[in-house]
Protein backbone atom coordinates (compact mmCIF):
# COMPACT_ATOMS: atom_id res chain seq x y z
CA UNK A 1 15.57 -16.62 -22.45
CA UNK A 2 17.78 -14.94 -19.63
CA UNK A 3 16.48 -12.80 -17.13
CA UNK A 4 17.33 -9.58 -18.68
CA UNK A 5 15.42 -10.46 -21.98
CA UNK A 6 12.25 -11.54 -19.89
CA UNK A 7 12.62 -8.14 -17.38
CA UNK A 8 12.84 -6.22 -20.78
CA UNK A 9 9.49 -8.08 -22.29
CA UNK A 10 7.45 -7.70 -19.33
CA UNK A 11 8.47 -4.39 -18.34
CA UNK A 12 7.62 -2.98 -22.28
CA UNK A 13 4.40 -4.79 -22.20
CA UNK A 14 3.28 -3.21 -18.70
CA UNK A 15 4.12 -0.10 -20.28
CA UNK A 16 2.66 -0.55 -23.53
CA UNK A 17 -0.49 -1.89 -21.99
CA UNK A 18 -1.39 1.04 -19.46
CA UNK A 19 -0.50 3.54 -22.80
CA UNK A 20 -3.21 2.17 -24.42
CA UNK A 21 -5.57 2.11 -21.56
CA UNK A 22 -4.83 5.54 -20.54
CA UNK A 23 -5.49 6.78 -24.26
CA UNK A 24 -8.95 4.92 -24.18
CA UNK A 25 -9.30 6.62 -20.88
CA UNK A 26 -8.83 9.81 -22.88
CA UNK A 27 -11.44 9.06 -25.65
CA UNK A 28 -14.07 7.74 -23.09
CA UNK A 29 -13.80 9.32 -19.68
CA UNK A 30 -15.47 7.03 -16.98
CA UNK A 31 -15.26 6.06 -13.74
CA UNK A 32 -15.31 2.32 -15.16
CA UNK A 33 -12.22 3.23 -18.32
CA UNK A 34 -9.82 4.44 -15.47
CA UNK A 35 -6.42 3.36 -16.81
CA UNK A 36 -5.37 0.87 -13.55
CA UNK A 37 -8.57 -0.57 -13.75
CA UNK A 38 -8.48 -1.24 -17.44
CA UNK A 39 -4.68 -1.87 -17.65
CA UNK A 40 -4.83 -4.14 -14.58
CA UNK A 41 -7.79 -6.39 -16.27
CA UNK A 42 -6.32 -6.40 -19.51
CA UNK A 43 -2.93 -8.04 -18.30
CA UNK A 44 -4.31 -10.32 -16.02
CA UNK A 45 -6.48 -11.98 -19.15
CA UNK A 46 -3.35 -11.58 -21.07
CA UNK A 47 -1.30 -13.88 -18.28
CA UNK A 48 -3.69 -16.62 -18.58
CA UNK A 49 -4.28 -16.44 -22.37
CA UNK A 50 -0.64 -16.83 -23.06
CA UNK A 51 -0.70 -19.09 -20.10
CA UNK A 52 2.26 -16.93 -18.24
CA UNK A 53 3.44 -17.73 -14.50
CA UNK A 54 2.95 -14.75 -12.57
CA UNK A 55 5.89 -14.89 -10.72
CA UNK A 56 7.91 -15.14 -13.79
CA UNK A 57 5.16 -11.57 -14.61
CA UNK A 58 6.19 -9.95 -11.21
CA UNK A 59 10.22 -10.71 -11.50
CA UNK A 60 9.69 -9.01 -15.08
CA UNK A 61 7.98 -5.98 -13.82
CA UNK A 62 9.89 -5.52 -10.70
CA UNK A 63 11.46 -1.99 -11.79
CA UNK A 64 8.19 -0.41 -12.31
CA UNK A 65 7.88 -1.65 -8.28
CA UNK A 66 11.18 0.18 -7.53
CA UNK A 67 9.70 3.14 -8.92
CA UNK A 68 6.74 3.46 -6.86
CA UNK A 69 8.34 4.88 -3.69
CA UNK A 70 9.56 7.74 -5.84
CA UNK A 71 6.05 8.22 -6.85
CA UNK A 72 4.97 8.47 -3.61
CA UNK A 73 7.79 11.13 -2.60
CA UNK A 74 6.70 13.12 -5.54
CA UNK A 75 3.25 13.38 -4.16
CA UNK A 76 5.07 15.47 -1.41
CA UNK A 77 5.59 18.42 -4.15
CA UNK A 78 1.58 19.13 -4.45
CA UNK A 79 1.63 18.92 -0.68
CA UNK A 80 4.28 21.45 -0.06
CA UNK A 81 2.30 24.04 -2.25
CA UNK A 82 -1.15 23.57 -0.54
CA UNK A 83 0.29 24.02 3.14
CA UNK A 84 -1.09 27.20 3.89
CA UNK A 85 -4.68 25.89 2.42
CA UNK A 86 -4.39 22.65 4.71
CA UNK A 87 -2.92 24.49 7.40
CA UNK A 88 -5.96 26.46 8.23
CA UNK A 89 -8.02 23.27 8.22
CA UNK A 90 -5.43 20.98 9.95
CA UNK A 91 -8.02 19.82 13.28
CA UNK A 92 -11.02 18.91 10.88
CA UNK A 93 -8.68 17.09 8.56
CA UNK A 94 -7.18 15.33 11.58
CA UNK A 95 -10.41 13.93 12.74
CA UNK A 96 -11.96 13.03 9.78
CA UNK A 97 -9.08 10.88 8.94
CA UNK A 98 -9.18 9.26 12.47
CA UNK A 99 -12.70 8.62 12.33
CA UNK A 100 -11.79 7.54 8.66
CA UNK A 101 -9.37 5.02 9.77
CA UNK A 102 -11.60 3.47 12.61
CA UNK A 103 -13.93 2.81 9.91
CA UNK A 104 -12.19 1.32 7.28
CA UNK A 105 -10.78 -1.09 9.74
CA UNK A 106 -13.99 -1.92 11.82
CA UNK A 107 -16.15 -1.96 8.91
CA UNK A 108 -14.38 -4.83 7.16
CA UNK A 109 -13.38 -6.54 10.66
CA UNK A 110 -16.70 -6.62 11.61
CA UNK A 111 -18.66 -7.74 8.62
CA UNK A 112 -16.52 -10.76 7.93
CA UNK A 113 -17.17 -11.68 11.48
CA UNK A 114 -21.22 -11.41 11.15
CA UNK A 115 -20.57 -13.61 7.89
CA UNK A 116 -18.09 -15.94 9.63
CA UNK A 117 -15.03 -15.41 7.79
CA UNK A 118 -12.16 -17.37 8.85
CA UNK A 119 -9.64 -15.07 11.58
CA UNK A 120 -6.73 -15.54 9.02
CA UNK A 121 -8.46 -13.92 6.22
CA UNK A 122 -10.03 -10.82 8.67
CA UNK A 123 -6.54 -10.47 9.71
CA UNK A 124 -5.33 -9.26 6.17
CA UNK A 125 -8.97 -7.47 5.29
CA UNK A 126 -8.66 -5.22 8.40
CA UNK A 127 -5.77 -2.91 6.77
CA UNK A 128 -6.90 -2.89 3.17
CA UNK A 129 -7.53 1.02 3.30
CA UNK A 130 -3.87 1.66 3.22
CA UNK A 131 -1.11 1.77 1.55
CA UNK A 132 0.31 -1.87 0.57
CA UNK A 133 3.37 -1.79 2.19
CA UNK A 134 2.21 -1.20 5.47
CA UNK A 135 -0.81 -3.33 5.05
CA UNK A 136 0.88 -6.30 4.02
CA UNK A 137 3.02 -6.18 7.38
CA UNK A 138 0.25 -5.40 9.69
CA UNK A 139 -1.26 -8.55 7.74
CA UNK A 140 1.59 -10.56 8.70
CA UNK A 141 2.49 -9.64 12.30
CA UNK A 142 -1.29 -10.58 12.68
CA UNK A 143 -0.54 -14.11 11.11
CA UNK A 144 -2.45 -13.18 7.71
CA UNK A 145 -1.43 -14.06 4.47
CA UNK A 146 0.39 -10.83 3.02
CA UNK A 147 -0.12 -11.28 -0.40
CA UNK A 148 -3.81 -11.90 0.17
CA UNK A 149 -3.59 -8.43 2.08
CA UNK A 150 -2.14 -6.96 -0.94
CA UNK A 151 -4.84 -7.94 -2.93
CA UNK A 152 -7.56 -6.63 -0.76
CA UNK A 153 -5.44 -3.52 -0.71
CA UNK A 154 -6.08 -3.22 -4.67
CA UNK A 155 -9.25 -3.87 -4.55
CA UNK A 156 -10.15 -1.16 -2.39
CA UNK A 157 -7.95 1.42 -3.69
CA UNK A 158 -9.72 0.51 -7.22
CA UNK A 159 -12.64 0.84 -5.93
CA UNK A 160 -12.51 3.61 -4.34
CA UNK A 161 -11.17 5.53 -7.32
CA UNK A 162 -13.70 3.78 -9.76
CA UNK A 163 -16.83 4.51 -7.45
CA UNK A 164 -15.99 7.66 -5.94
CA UNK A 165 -17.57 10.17 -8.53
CA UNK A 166 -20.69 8.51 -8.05
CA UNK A 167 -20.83 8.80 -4.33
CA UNK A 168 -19.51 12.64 -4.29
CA UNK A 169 -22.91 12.84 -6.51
CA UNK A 170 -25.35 10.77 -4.33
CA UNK A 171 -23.87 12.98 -1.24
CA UNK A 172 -23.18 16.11 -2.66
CA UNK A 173 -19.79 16.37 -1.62
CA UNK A 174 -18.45 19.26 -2.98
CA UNK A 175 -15.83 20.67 -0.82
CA UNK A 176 -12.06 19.21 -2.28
CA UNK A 177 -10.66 18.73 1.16
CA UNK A 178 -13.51 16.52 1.86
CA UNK A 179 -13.20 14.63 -1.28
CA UNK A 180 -9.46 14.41 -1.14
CA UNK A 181 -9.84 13.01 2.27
CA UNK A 182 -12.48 10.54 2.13
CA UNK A 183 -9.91 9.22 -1.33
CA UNK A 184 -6.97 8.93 0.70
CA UNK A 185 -8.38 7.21 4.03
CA UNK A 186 -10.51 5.03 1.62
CA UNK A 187 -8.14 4.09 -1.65
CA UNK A 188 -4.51 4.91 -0.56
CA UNK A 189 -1.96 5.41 -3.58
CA UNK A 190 -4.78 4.60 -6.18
CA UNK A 191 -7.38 6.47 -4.92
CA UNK A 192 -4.74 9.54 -4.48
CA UNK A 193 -3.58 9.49 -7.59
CA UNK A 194 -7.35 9.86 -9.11
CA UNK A 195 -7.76 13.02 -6.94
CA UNK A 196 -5.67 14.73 -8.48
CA UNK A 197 -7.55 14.49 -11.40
CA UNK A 198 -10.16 16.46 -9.26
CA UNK A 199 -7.96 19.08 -8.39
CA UNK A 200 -4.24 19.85 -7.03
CA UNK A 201 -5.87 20.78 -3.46
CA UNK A 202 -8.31 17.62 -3.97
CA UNK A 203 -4.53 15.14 -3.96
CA UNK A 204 -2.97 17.24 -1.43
CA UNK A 205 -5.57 16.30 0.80
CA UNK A 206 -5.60 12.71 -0.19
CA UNK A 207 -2.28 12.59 0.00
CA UNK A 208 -1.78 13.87 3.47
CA UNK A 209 -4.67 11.56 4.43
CA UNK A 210 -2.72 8.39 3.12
CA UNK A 211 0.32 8.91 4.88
CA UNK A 212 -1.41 9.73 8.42
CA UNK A 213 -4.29 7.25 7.93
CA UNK A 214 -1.56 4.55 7.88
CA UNK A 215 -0.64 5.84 11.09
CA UNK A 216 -3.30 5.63 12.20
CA UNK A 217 -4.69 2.03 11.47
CA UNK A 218 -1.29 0.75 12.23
CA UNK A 219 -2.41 1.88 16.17
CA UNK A 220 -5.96 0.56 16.09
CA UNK A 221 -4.62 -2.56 14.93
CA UNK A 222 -2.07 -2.60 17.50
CA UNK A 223 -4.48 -2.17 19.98
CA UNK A 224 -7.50 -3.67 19.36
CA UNK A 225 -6.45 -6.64 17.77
């Protein structure tokens, strides 16, 4: 089969496979049913069922990878109308997502040291709260695996997305600037993306805590590590 035949095959069954997970998401709305958890689970059983190379998965898929920095332009729009809203809020927001970022990376850095993780793994855990571009070269300039960072990167923003109604009930956080921040600093793209199933000011906040918390970890890295 040429490569346009297997890009075509892969890229319908990607598609097909998160339609169906986001209709079951429909039917039976839970934190655990969210469509990128289901739709990520279901094609990684399907690749070893069938017994298919990922990389042959990945150069199949690779459009649906061009079309995630539109995605995250688009996220922009939401942004644009909440300004005023944010505006008013814009020092709280700004240190929350510092303190935010200091956490995500120090938490992670820190445990795996107390359990003696090996330096070239800690080196691709430390930016897994943000976006996976940026984390996979802050993973590499630090002599990490990227991939491996791109991988902690999903399991974080899934995470995030799948256990965050359970901790805005524990902690009765209520307020959707809180929530949307504590998404984005925590769960990136992924976790964005499920606050705006909160609320349009809930991803605006996210959002604008993605982009700076990226910032922002790329300078703690810098200089701490």
């Amino acid at each position: 089969m040429n490569e346009w035949g297997i890009t075509i095959i892969m890229l319908a069954l990607t598609i097909i496979i998160y339609g169906f997970a986001k209709t079951f998401y429909k039917r039976v709305s839970h934190p655990f049913t969210l469509p990128i958890l289901t739709s990520t689970l279901s094609i990684i059983l399907l690749l070893l069922l069938l017994d298919i190379d990922y990389h042959l998965y990945k150069e199949g898929s690779r459009w649906l990878d061009e079309l995630l920095g539109a995605a995250v332009v688009a996220l922009a729009y939401p942004l644009y109308k909440q300004l005023p809203m944010l505006k008013r809020f814009i020092l709280p927001i700004l240190l929350s997502i510092t303190v935010g970022a200091f956490i995500g990376v120090f938490s992670g850095v820190l445990l795996s040291r107390w359990l003696g993780i090996d330096s070239s793994i800690i080196g691709a855990l430390a930016p897994k709260s943000i976006t996976t571009p940026v984390a996979m070269e802050i993973a590499y300039n630090l002599g990490s695996a990227a991939p491996l960072a791109a991988v902690f990167v999903m399991i974080a923003g899934i995470g995030g997305a799948v256990l965050s109604p359970f901790l805005y009930k524990w902690f009765n956080i209520t307020h959707p600037i809180s929530r949307g921040i504590g998404m984005g600093c925590a769960s990136h793209a992924i976790g964005t993306a499920k606050a705006f199933e909160n609320g349009e000011l809930d991803g605006a906040a996210s959002s604008i805590a993605m982009t700076v918390s990226a910032i922002v970890v790329a300078l703690i890295i810098t200089v701490f590590f």
